[in-house]
Protein backbone atom coordinates (compact mmCIF):
# COMPACT_ATOMS: atom_id res chain seq x y z
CA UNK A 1 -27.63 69.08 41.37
CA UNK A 2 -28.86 67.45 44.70
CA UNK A 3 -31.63 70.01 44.90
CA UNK A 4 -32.89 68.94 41.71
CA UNK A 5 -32.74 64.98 42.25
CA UNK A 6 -34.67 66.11 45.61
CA UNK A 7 -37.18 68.06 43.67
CA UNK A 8 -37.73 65.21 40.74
CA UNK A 9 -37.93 62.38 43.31
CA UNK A 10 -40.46 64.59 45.16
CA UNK A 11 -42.52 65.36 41.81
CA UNK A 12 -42.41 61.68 40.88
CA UNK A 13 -43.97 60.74 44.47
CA UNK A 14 -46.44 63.27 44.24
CA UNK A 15 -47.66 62.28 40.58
CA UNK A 16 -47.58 58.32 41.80
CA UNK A 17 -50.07 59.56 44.97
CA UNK A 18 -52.54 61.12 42.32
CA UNK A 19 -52.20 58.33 40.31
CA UNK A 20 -53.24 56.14 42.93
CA UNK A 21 -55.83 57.87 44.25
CA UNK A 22 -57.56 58.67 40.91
CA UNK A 23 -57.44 54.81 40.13
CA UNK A 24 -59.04 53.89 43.52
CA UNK A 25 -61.49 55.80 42.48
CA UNK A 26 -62.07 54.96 39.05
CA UNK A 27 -62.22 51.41 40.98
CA UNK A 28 -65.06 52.63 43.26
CA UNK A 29 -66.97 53.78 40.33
CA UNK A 30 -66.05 50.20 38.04
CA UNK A 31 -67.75 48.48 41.84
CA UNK A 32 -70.70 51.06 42.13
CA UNK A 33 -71.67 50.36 38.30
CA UNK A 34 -71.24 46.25 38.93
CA UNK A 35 -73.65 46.70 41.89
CA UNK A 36 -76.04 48.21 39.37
CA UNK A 37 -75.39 45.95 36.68
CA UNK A 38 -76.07 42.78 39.17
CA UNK A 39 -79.51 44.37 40.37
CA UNK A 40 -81.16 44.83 37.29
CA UNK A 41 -80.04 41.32 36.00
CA UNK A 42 -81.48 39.64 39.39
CA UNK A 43 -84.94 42.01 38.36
CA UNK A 44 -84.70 41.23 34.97
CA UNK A 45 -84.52 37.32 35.55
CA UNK A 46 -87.23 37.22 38.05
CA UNK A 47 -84.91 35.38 40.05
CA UNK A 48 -85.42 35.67 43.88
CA UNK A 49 -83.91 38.46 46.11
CA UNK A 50 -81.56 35.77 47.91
CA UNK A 51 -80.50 34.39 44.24
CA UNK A 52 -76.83 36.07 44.19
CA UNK A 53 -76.50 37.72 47.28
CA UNK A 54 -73.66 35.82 48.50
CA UNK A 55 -72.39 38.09 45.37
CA UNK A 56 -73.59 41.05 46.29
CA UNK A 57 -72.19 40.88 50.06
CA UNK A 58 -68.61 40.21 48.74
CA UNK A 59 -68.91 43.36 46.71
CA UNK A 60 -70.36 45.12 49.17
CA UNK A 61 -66.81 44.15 51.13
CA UNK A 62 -64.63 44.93 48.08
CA UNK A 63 -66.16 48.39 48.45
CA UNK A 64 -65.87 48.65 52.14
CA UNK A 65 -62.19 47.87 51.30
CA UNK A 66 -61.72 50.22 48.77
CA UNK A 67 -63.56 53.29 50.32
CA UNK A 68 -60.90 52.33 53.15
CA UNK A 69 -57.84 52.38 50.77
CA UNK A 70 -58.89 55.55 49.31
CA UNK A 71 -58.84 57.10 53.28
CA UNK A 72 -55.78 55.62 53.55
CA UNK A 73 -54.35 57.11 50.40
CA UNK A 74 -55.81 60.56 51.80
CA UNK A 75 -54.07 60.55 54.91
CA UNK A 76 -50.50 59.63 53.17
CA UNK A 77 -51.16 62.57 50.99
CA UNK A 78 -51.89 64.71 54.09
CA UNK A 79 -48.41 62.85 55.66
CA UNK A 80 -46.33 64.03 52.75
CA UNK A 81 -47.57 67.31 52.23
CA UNK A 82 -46.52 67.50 56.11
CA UNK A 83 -43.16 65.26 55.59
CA UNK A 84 -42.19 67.92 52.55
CA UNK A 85 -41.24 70.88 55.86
CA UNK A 86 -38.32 68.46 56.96
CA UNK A 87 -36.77 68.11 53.92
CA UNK A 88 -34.24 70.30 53.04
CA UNK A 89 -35.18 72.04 49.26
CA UNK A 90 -38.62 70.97 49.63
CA UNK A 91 -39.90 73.63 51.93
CA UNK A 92 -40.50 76.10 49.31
CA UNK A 93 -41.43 73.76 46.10
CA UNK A 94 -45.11 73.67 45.24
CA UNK A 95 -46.77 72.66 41.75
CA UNK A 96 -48.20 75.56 39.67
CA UNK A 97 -50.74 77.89 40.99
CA UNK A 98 -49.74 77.89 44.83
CA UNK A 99 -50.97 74.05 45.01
CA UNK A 100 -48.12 71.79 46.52
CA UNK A 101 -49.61 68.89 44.91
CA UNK A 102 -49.04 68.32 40.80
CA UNK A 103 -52.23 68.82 39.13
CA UNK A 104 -54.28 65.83 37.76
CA UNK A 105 -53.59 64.98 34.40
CA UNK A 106 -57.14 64.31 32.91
CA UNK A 107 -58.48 67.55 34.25
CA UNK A 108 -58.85 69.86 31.52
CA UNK A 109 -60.81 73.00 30.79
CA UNK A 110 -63.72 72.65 28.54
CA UNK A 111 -64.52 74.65 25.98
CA UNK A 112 -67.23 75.15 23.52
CA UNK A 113 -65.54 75.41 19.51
CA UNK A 114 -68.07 76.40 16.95
């Protein structure tokens, strides 16, 4: 009964850290597209490169932030995975195919249907 608390509380942890890391970077992307976005308005105005910049830099941080959250988020994963050899009933639990990690939910296998 313990064992299995251990190994749900593990799985829910696990499935949280992919969560998070797949929505930083669905955040990254949201940023990368705004940058775009706020360029071709600025070129399609006519307006002057210094016209929004202020704009532009505090994106720019947002993304510097981000990109640092999403190393951050890596190296907890890395800690875990590590963390998982001192816990007793964990040493031997992995996630399908020989990956310790649970897989990501959207990924899916494609496949052509005539």
């Amino acid at each position: 009964m313990r064992k299995q608390q251990i190994e749900n509380a593990a799985y829910e942890v696990a499935t949280q850290v992919r969560v998070v890391e797949d929505t930083i970077d669905s955040a990254l992307a949201e940023i990368a597209e705004l940058q775009a976005r706020m360029l071709r308005a600025r070129s399609a105005s006519g307006v002057g490169v210094s016209t929004g910049h202020a704009a532009l830099e505090q994106l720019a941080a947002a993304l510097h932030g981000l990109v640092a959250a999403r190393g951050g988020m890596a190296n907890c994963h890395a800690a875990l995975k590590d963390t998982k050899e001192f816990v007793p009933g964990l040493r031997t639990v992995s996630f399908g195919d020989g990956d310790d990690c649970p897989p990501p939910q959207a990924l899916t296998e494609l496949r052509i249907v005539a």
